[in-house]
C-alpha atoms as a PDB file:
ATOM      1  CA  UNK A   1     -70.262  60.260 108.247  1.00  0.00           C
ATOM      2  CA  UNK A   2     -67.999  60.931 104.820  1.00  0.00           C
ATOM      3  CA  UNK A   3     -66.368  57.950 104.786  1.00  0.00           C
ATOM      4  CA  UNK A   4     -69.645  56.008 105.457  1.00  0.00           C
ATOM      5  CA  UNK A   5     -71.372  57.994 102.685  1.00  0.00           C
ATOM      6  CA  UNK A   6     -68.226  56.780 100.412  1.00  0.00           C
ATOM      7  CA  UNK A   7     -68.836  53.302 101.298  1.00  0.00           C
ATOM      8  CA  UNK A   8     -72.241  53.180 100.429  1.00  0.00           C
ATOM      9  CA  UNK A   9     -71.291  55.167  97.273  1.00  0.00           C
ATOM     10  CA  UNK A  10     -68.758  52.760  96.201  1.00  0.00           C
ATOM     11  CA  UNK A  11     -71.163  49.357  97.236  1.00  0.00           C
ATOM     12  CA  UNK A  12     -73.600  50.793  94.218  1.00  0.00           C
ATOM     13  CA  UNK A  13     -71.234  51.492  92.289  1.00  0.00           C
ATOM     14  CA  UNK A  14     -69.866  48.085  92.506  1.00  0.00           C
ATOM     15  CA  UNK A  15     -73.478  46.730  92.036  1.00  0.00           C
ATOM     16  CA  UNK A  16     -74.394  48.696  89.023  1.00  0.00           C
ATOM     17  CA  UNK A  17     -70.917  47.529  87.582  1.00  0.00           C
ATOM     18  CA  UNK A  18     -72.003  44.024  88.368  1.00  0.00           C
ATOM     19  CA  UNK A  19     -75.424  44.397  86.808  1.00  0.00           C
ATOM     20  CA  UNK A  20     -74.103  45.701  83.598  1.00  0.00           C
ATOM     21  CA  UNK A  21     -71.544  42.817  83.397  1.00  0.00           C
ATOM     22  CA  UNK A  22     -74.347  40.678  83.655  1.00  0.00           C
ATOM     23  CA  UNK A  23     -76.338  41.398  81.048  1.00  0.00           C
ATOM     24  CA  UNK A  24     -73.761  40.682  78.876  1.00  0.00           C
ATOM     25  CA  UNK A  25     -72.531  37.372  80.164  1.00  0.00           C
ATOM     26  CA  UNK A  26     -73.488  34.509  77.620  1.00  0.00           C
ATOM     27  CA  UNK A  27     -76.369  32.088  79.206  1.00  0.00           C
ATOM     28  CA  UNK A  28     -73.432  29.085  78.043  1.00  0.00           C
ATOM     29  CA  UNK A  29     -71.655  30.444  81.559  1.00  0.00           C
ATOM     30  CA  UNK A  30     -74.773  29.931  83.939  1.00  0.00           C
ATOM     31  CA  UNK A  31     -75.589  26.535  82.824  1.00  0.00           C
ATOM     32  CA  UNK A  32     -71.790  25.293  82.599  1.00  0.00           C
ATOM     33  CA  UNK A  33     -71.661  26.434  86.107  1.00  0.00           C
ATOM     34  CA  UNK A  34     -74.890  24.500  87.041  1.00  0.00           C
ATOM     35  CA  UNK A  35     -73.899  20.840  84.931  1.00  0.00           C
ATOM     36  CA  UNK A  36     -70.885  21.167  86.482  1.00  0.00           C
ATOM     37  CA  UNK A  37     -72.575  21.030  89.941  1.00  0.00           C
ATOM     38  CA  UNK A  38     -75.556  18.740  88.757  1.00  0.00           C
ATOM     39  CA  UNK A  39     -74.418  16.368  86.097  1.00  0.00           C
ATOM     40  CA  UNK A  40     -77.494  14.824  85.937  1.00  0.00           C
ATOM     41  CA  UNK A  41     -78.856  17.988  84.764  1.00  0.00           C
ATOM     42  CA  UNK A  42     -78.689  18.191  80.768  1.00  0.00           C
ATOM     43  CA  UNK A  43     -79.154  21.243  78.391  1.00  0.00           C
ATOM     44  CA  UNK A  44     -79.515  21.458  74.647  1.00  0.00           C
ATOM     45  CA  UNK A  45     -80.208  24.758  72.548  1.00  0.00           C
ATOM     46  CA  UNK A  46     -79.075  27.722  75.263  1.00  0.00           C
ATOM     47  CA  UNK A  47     -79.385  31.561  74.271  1.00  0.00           C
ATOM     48  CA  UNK A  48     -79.762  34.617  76.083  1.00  0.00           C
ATOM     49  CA  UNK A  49     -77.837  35.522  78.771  1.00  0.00           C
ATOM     50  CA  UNK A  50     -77.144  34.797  82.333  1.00  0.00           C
ATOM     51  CA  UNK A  51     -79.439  37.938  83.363  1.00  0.00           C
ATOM     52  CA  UNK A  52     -82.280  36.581  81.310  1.00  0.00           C
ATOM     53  CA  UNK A  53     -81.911  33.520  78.687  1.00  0.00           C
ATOM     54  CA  UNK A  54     -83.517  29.847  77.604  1.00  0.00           C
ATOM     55  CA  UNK A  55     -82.724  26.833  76.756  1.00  0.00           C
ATOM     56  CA  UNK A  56     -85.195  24.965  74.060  1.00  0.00           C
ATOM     57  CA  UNK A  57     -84.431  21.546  75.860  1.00  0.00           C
ATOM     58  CA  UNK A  58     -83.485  20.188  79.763  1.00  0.00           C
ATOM     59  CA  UNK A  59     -84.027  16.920  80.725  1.00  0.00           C
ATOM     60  CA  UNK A  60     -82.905  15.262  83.991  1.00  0.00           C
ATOM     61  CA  UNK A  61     -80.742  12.300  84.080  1.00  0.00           C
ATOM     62  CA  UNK A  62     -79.640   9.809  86.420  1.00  0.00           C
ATOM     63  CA  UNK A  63     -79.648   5.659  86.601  1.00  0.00           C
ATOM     64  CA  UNK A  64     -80.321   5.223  83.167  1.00  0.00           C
ATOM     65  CA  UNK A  65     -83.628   6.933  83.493  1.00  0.00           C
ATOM     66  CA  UNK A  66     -84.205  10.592  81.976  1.00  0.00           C
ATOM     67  CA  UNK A  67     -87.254  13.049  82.582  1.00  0.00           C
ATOM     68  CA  UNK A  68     -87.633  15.279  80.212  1.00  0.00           C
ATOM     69  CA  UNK A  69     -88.739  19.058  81.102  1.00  0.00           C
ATOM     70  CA  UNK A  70     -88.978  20.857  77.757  1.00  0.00           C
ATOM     71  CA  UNK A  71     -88.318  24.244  77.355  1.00  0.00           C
ATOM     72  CA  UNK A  72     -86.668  26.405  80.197  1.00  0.00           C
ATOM     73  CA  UNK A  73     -87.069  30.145  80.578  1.00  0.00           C
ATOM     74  CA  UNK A  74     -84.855  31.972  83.412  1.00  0.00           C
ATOM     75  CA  UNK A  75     -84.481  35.474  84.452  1.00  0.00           C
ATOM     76  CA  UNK A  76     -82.543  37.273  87.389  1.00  0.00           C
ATOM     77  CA  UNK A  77     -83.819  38.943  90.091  1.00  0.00           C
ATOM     78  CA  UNK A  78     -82.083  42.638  89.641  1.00  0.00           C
ATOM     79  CA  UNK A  79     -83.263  43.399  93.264  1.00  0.00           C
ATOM     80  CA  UNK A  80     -81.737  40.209  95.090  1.00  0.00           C
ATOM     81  CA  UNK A  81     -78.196  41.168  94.171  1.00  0.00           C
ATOM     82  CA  UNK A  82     -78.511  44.351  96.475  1.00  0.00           C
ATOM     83  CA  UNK A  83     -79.119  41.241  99.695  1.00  0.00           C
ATOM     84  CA  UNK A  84     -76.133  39.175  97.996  1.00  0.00           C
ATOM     85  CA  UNK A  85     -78.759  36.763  97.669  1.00  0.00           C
ATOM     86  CA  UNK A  86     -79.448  36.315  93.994  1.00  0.00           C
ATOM     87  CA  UNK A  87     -82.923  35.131  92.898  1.00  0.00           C
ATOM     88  CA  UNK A  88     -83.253  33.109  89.478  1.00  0.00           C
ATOM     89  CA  UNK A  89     -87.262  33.201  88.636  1.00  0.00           C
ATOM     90  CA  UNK A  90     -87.529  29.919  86.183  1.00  0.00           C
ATOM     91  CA  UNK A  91     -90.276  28.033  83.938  1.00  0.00           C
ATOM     92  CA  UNK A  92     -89.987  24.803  81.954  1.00  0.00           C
ATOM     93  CA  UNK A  93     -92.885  23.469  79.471  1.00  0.00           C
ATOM     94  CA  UNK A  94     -93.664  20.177  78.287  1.00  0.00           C
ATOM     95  CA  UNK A  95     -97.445  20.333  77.297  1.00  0.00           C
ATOM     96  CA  UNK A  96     -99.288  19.310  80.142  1.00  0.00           C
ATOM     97  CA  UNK A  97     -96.082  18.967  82.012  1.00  0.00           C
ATOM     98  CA  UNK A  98     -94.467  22.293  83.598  1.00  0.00           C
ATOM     99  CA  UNK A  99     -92.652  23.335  86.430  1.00  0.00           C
ATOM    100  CA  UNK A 100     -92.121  26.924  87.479  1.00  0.00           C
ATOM    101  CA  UNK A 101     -90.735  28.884  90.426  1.00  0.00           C
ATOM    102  CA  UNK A 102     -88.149  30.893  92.110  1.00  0.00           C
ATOM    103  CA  UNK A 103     -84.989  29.718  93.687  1.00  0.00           C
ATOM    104  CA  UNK A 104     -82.416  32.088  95.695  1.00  0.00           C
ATOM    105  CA  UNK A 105     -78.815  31.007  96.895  1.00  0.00           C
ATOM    106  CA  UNK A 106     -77.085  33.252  99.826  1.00  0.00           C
ATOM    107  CA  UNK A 107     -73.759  33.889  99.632  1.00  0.00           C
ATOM    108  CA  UNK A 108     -73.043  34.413 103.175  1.00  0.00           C
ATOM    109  CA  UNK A 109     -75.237  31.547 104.636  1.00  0.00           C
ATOM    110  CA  UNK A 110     -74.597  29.057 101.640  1.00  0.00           C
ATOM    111  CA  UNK A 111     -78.113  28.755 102.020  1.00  0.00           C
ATOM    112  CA  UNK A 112     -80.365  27.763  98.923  1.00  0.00           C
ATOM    113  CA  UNK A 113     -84.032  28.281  99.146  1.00  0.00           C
ATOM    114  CA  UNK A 114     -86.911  27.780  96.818  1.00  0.00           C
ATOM    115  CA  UNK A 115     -90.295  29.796  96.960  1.00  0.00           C
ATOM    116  CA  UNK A 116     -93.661  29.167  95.139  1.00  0.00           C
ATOM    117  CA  UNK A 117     -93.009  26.457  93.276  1.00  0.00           C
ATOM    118  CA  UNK A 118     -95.443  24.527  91.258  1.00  0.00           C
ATOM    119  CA  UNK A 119     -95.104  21.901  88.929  1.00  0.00           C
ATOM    120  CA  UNK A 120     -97.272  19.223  87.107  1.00  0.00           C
ATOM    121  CA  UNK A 121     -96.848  16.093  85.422  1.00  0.00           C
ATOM    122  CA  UNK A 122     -97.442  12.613  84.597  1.00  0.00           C
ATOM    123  CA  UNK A 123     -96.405  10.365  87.295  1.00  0.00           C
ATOM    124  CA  UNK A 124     -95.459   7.664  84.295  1.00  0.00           C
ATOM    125  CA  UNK A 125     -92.567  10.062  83.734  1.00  0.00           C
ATOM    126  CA  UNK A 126     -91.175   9.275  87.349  1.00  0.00           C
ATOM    127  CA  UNK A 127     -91.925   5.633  87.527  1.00  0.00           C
ATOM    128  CA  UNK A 128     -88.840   4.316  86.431  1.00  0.00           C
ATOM    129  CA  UNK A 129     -86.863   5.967  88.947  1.00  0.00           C
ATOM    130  CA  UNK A 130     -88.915   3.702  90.981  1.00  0.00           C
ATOM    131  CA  UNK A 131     -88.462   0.574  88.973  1.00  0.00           C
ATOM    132  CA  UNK A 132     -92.677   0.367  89.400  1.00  0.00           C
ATOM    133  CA  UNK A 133     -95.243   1.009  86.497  1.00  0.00           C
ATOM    134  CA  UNK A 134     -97.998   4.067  88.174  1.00  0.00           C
ATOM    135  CA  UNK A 135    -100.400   5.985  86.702  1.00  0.00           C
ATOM    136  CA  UNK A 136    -102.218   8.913  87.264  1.00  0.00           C
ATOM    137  CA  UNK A 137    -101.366  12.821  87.302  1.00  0.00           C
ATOM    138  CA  UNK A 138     -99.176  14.549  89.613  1.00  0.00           C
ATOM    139  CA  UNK A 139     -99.712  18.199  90.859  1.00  0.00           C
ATOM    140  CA  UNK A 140     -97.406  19.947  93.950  1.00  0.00           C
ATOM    141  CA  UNK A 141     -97.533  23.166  95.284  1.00  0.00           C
ATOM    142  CA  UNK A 142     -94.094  24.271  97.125  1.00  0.00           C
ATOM    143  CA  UNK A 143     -94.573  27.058  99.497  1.00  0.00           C
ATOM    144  CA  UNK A 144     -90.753  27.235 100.763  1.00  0.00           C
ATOM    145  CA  UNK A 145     -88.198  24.810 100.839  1.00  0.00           C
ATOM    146  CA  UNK A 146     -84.387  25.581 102.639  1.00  0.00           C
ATOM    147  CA  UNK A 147     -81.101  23.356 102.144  1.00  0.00           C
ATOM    148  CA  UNK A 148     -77.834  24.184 103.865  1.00  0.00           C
ATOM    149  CA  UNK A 149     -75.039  21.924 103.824  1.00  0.00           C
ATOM    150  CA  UNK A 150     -76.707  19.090 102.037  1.00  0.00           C
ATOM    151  CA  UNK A 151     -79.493  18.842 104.547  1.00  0.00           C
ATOM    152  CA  UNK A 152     -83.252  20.193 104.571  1.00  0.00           C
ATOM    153  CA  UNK A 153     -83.825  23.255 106.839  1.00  0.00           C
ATOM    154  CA  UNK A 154     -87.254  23.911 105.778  1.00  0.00           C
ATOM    155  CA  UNK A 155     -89.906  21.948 103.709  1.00  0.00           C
ATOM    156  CA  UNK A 156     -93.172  23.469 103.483  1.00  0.00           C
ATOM    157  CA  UNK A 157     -94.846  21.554 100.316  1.00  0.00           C
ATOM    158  CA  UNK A 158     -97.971  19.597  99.232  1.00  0.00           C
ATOM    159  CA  UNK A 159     -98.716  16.957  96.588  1.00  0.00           C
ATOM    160  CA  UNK A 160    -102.024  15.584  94.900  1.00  0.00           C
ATOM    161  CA  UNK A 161    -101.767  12.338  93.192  1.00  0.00           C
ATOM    162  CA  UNK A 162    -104.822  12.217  91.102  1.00  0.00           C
ATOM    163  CA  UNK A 163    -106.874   9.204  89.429  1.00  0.00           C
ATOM    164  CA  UNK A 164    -103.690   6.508  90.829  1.00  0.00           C
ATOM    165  CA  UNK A 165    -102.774   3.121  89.672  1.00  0.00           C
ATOM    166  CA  UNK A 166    -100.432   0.532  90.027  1.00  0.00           C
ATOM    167  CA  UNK A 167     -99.075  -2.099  87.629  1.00  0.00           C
ATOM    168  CA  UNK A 168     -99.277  -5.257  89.723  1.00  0.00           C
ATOM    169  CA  UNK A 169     -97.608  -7.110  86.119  1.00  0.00           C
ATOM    170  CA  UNK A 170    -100.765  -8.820  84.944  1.00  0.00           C
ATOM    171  CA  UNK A 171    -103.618  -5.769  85.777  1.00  0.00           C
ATOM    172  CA  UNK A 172    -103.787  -1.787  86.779  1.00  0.00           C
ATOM    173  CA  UNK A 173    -104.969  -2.108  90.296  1.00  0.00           C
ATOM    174  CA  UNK A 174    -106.688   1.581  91.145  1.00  0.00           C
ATOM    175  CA  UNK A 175    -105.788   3.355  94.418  1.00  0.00           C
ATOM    176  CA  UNK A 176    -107.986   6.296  93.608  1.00  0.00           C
ATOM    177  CA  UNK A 177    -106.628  10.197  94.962  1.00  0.00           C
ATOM    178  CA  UNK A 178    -103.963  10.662  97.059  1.00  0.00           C
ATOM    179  CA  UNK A 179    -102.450  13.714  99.005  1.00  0.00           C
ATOM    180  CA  UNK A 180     -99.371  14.202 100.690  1.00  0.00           C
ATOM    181  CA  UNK A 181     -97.796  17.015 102.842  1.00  0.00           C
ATOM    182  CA  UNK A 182     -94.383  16.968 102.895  1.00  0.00           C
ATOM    183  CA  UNK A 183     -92.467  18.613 105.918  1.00  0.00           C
ATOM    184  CA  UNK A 184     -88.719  18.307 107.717  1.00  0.00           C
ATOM    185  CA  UNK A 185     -87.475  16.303 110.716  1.00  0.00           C
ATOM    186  CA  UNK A 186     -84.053  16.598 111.730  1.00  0.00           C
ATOM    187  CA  UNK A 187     -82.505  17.409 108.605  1.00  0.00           C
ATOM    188  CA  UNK A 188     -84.215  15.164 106.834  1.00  0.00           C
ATOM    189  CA  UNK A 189     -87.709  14.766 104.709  1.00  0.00           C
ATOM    190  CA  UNK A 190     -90.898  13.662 106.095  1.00  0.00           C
ATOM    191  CA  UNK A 191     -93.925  13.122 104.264  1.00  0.00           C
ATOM    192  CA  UNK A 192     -97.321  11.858 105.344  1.00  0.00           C
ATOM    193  CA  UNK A 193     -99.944  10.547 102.325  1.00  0.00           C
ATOM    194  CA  UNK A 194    -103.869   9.613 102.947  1.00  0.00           C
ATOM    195  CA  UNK A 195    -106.272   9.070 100.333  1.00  0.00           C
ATOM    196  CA  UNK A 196    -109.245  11.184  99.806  1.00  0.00           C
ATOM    197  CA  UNK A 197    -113.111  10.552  99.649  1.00  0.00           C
ATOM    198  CA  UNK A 198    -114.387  10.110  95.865  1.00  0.00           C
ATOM    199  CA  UNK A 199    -117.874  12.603  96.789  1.00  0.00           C
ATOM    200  CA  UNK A 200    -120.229   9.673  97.537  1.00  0.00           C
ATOM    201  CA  UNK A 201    -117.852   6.463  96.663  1.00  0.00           C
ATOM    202  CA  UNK A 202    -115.342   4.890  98.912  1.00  0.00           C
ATOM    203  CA  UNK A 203    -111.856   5.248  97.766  1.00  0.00           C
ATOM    204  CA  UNK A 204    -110.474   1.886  96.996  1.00  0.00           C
ATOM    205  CA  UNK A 205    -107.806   2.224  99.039  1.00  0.00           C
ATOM    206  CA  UNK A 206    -107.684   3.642 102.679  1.00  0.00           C
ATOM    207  CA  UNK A 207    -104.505   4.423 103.900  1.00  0.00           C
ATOM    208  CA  UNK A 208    -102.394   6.778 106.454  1.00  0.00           C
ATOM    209  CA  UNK A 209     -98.717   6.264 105.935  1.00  0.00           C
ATOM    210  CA  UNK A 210     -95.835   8.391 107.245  1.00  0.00           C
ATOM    211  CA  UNK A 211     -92.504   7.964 105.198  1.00  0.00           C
ATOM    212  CA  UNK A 212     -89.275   9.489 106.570  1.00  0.00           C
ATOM    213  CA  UNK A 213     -86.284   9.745 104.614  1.00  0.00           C
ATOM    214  CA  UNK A 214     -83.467  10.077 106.912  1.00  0.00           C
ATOM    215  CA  UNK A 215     -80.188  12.125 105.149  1.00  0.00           C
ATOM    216  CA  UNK A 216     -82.525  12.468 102.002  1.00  0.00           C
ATOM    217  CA  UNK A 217     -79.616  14.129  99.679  1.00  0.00           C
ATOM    218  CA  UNK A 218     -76.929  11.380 100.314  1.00  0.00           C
ATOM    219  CA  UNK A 219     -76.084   8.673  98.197  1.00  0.00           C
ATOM    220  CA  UNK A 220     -78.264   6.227 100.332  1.00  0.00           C
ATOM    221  CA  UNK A 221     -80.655   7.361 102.193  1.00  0.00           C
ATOM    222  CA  UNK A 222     -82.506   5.733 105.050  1.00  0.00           C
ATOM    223  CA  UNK A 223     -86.140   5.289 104.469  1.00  0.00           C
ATOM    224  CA  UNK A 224     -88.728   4.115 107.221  1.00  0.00           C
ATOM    225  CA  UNK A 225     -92.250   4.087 106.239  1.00  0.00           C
ATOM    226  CA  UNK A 226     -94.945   3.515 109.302  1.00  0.00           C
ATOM    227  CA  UNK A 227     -98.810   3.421 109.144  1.00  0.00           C
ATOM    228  CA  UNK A 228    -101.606   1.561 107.515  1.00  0.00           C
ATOM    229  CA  UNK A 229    -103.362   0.320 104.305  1.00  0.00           C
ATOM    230  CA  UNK A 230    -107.010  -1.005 103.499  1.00  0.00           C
ATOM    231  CA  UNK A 231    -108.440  -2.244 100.592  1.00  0.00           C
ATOM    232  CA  UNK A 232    -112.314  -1.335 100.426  1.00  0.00           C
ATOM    233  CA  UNK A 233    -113.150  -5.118  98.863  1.00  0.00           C
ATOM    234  CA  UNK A 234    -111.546  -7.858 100.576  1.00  0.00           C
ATOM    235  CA  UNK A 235    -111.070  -9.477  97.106  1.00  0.00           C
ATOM    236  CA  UNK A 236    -108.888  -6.152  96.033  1.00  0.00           C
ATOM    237  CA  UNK A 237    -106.608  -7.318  93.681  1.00  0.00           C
ATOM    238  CA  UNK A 238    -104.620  -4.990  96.310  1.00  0.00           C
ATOM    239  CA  UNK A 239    -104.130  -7.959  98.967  1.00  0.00           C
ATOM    240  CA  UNK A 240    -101.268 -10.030  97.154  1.00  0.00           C
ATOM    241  CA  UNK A 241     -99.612  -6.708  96.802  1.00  0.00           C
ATOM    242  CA  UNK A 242    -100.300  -5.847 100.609  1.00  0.00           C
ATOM    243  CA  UNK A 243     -98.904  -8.694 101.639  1.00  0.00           C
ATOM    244  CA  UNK A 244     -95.277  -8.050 100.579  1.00  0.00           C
ATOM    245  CA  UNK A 245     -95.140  -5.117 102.906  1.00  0.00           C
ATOM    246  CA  UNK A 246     -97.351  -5.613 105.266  1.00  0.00           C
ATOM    247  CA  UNK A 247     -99.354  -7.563 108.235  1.00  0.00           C
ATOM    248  CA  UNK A 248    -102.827  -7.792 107.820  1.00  0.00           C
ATOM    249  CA  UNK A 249    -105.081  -7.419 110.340  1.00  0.00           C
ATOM    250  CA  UNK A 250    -108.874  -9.192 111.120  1.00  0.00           C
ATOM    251  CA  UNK A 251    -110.423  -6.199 109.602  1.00  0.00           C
ATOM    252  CA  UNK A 252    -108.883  -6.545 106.363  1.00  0.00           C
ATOM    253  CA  UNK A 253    -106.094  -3.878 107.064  1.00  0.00           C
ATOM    254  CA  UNK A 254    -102.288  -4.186 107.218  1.00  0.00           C
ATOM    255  CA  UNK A 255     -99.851  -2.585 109.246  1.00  0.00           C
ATOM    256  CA  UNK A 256     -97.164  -0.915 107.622  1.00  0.00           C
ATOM    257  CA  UNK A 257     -93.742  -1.138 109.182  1.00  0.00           C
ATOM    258  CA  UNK A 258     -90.580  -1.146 107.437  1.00  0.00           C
ATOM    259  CA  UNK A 259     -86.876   0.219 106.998  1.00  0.00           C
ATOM    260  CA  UNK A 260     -84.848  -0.220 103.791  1.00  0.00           C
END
């Protein structure tokens, strides 16, 4: 009973040590650590410290294409270090674009999870990632979401895709609102989007379309899409679009079918 009185003893000591050192480690040290993990991830203006600190501008970067997140705020989670699984609760702001949640990494399962996450934007700040012009507002809601050795263990997340376009190159074709619930499959991402009654109007576009990204995280990942599209007017400006990726059907529909 001493000696396991003098362990626990000496793990708060160590803990309290480590929380003091903390709160005096420059902010600088965090986000080196994190760029040099991400590069895509870039930081201007840091202060504060690792404990609690900001940066006045992030932006994400990758392909020649940059989104831009505005200000991030970050704070520590004095709790989580007692588990060994520290907790980082963050915020960025970009007017009516934000993103805020909390993110934990475990040390002994090399285990990084994200809770209550929410985030908002523009999906015209996206589109190039896409090489496709869209409009419209994006708003998700992540309940949980695991990754362990570059694979998803747990997805648990939703996403609204209000008042949505496309830029067929000559007109803004409208797809009205979609939603999407995004889940995992065998390590991978899975994702299933429908569109959503206007109150008494028809949406223009009916659809039901599973997507499934197989090893989502790697450098080229497998994507198989399955399900169907219908444009509510057979002379939708929708069709010529339609056709590219799909076979259409007597009733106006098209079958959705593809790997790439």
């Amino acid at each position: 009973m001493p000696f396991l009185q003098k362990r626990y003893w000496l793990i708060v000591v160590i803990l309290l040590t480590l929380f003091f050192i903390l709160r005096f480690f420059p902010a600088s040290w965090l986000i080196f650590s994190v760029q040099k993990a991400v590069p895509s991830f870039q930081v201007a203006g840091v202060s504060g410290t690792i404990w609690q600190g900001k940066a006045d501008y992030v932006q994400w970067a990758e392909r020649g294409h940059a989104l831009p997140l505005g200000e991030l705020k970050w704070q520590l989670s004095a709790f989580s270090l007692l588990t060994l699984t520290p907790c980082i609760q963050f915020s960025t702001d970009l007017g009516e674009q934000y993103l805020n949640g909390n993110v934990c990494y475990s040390i002994s399962g090399e285990l990084v999870r994200g809770d209550e996450i929410e985030t908002a934007l523009p999906i015209a700040n996206i589109a190039p990632f896409f090489g496709i012009n869209l409009g419209g507002n994006i708003s998700a809601s992540v309940k949980s979401i695991e990754l362990a050795q570059d694979q998803f263990a747990n997805v648990d997340a939703n996403l609204l895709w209000e008042r949505a376009s496309v830029f067929n190159g000559s007109e803004w074709l409208a797809l009205g609102n979609i939603q999407s619930r995004f889940s995992t499959d065998s390590g991978g991402l899975s994702s299933e989007w429908r569109h959503i009654e206007e109150g008494t109007s028809a949406s223009p576009l009916k659809m039901n379309v599973r997507v499934d990204i197989v090893d989502a995280l790697a450098k080229t990942p497998v994507i198989k899409v399955k399900g169907f599209m219908k444009p509510n007017s057979r002379n939708s400006g929708l069709n010529p679009m339609l056709q590219f990726i799909g076979n259409k059907n007597n009733d106006g529909s098209y079958d959705i079918d593809f790997t790439e």
